[in-house]
Protein backbone atom coordinates (compact mmCIF):
# COMPACT_ATOMS: atom_id res chain seq x y z
CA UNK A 1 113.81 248.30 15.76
CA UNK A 2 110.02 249.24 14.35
CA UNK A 3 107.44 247.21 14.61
CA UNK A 4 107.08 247.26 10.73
CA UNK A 5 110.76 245.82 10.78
CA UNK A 6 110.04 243.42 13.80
CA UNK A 7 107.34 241.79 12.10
CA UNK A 8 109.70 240.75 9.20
CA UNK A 9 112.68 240.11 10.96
CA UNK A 10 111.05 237.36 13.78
CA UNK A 11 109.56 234.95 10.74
CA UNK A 12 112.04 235.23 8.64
CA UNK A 13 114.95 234.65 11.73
CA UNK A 14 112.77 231.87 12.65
CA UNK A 15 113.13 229.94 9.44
CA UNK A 16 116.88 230.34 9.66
CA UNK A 17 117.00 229.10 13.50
CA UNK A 18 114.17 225.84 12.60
CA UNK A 19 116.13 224.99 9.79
CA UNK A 20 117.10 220.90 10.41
CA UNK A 21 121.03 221.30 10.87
CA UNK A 22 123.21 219.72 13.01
CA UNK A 23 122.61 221.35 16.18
CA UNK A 24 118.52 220.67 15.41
CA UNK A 25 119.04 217.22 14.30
CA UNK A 26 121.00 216.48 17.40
CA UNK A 27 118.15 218.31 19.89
CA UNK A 28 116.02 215.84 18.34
CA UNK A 29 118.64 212.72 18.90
CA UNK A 30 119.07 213.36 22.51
CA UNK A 31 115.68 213.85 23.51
CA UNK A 32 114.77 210.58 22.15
CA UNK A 33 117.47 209.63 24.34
CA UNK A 34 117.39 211.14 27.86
CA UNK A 35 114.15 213.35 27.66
CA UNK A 36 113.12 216.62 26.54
CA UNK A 37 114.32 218.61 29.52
CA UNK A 38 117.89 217.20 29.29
CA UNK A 39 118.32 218.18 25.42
CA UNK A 40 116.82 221.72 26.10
CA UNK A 41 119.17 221.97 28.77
CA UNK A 42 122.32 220.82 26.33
CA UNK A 43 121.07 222.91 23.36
CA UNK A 44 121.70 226.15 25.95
CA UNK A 45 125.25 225.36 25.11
CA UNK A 46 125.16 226.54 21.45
CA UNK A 47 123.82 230.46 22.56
CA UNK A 48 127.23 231.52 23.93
CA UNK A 49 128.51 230.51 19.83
CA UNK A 50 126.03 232.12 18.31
CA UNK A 51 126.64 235.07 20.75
CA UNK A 52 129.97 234.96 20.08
CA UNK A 53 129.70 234.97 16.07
CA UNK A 54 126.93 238.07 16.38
CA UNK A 55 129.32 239.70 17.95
CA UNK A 56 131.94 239.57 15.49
CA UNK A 57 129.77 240.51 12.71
CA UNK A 58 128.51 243.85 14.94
CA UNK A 59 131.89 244.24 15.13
CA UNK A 60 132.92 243.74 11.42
CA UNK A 61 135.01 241.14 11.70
CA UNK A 62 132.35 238.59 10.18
CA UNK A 63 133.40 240.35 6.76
CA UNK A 64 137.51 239.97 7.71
CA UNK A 65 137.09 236.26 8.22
CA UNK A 66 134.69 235.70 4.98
CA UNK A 67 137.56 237.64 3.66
CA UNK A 68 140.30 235.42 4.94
CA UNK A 69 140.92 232.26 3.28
CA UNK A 70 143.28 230.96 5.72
CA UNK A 71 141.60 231.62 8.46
CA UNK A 72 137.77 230.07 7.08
CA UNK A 73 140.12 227.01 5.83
CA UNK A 74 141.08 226.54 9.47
CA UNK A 75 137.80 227.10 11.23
CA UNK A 76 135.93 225.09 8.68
CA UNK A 77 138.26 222.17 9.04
CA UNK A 78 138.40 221.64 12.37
CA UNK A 79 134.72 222.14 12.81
CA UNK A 80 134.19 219.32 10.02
CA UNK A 81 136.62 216.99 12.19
CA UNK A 82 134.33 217.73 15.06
CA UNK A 83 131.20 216.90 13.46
CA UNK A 84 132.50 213.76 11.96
CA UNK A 85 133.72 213.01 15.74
CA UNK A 86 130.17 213.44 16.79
CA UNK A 87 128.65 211.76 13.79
CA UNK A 88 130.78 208.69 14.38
CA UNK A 89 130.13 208.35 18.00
CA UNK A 90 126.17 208.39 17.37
CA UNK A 91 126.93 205.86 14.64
CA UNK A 92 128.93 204.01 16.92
CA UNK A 93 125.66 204.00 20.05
CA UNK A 94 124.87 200.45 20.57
CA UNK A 95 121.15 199.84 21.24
CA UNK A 96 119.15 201.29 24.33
CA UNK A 97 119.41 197.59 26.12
CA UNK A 98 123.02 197.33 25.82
CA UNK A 99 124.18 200.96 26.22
CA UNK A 100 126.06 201.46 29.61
CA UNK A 101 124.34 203.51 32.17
CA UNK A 102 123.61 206.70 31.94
CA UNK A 103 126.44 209.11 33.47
CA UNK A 104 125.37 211.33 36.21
CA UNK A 105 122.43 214.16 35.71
CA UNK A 106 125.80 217.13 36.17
CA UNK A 107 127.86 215.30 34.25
CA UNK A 108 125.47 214.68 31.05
CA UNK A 109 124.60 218.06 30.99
CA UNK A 110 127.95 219.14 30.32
CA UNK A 111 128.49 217.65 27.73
CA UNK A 112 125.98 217.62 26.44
CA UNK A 113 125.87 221.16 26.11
CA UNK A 114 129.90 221.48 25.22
CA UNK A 115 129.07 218.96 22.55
CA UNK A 116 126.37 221.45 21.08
CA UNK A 117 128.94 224.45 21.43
CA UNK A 118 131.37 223.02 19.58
CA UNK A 119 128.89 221.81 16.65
CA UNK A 120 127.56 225.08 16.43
CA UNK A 121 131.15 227.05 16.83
CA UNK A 122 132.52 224.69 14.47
CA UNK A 123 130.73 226.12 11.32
CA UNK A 124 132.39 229.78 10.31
CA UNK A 125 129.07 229.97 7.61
CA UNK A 126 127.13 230.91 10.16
CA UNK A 127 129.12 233.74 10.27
CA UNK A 128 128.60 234.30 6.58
CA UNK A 129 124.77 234.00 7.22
CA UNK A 130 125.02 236.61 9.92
CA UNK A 131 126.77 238.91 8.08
CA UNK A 132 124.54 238.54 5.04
CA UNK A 133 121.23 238.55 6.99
CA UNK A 134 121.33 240.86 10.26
CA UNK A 135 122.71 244.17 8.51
CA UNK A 136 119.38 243.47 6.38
CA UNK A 137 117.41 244.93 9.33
CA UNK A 138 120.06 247.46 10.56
CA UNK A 139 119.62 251.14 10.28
CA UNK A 140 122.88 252.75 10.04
CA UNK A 141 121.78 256.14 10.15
CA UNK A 142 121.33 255.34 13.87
CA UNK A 143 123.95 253.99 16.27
CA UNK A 144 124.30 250.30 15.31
CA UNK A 145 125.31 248.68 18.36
CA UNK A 146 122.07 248.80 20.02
CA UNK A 147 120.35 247.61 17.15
CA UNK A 148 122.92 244.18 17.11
CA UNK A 149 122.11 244.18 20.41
CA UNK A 150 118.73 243.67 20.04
CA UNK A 151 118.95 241.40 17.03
CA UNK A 152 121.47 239.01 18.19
CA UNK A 153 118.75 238.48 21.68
CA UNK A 154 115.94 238.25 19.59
CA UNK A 155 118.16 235.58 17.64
CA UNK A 156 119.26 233.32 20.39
CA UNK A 157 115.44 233.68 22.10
CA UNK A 158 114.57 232.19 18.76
CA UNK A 159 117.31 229.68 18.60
CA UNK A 160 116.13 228.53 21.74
CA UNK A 161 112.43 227.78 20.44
CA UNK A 162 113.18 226.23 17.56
CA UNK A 163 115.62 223.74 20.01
CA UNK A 164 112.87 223.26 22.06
CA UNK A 165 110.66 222.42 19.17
CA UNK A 166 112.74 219.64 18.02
CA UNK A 167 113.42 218.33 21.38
CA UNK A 168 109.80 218.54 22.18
CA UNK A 169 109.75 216.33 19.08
CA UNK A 170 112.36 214.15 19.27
CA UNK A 171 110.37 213.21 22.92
CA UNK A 172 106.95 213.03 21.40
CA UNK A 173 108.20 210.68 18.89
CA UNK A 174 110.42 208.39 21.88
CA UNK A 175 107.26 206.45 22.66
CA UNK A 176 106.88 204.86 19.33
CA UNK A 177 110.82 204.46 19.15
CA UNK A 178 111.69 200.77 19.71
CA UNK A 179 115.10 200.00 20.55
CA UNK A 180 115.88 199.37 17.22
CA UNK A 181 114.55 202.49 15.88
CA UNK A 182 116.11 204.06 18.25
CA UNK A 183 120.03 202.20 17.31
CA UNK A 184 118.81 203.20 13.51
CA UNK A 185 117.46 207.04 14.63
CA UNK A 186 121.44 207.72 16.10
CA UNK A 187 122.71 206.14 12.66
CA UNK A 188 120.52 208.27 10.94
CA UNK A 189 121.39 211.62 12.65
CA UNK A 190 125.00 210.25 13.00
CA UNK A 191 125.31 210.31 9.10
CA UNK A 192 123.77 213.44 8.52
CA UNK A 193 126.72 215.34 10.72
CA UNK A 194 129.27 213.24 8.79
CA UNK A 195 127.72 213.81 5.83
CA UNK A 196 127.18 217.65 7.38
CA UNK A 197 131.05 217.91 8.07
CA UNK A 198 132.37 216.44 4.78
CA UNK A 199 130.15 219.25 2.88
CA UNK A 200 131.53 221.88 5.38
CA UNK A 201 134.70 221.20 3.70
CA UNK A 202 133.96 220.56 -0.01
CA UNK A 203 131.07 223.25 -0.21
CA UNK A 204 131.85 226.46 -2.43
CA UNK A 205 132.49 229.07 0.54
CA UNK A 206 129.93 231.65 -0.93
């Protein structure tokens, strides 16, 4: 990749990755909860998706599955159940001085970082936005693996800021959380991925 075409690609990826979806909104959740270091840690789990769907699209087959009604109806579904699942637990948190303890360090990690996989492998239009956006910055006069290559790391390196960024706020902001801001913050964010999965669903796919 140029310069010329690095300098457009990193501010405009950027905007994509800060964007406040589900797997943002739930960085920000967590570190309220158990710290910033914790919900960096868990957001880790939503690179190997991303990976994954980068890969299909270098591949091609982010076209065959935009292409594929059956297959987008499946994918989109059961990611939609699994936000909803999420949303509904955080709705369901009871406040800070009533929660149960807090499961061992190992333990919350993992899941903590499954539960951001499966939000973020959950949604096939990130597929769609893969497909429409990296090729933008592609020369295919040249061989294109490489180039994915270097996109897709230069993706998830981003991905992994703008997590950062919202844990680091979601933790800024935990001083000035009371416990009932705090019960109201996880109904908050627990809408939004109900609301999030329920529009997965009913959206137009384009």
């Amino acid at each position: 990749m140029t310069l010329t075409s690095l300098m457009l690609f990193v501010p405009a990826c950027f905007a994509l990755n800060a964007a406040p979806g589900p797997n943002n909104l739930l960085s920000f959740s967590n570190a309220s909860r158990l710290g910033f270091t914790r919900a960096v840690a868990g957001s880790v789990g939503r690179l190997p998706a991303f990976a994954a769907m980068i890969a299909l699209v270098g591949l091609g087959m982010g076209m065959l599955l935009a292409a594929s009604e059956a297959a987008f109806t499946v994918v989109a579904y059961a990611g939609a159940a699994y936000l909803a699942y999420v949303g509904w637990k955080l709705w369901r948190t009871p406040a800070p001085d009533a929660a149960a303890p807090v499961a061992p360090r190992d333990a919350r990690l993992r899941a903590l970082a499954r539960q951001d996989f499966l939000i973020a492998i959950g949604n096939p239009k990130a597929i769609a936005i893969f497909t429409a956006f990296l090729p933008q910055f592609v020369d295919f006069n040249a061989p294109v693996a490489g180039q994915f290559v270097e996109l897709g790391l230069w993706f998830l390196a981003l991905e992994l800021l703008a997590a950062a960024l919202y844990s680091g706020l979601g933790w800024a902001m935990s001083s000035v959380l009371t416990p009932l801001r705090l019960h109201l913050l996880n109904r908050g964010v627990g809408g939004f991925l109900i609301a999030s999965g329920l529009a997965l669903v009913l959206s137009p796919r384009g």
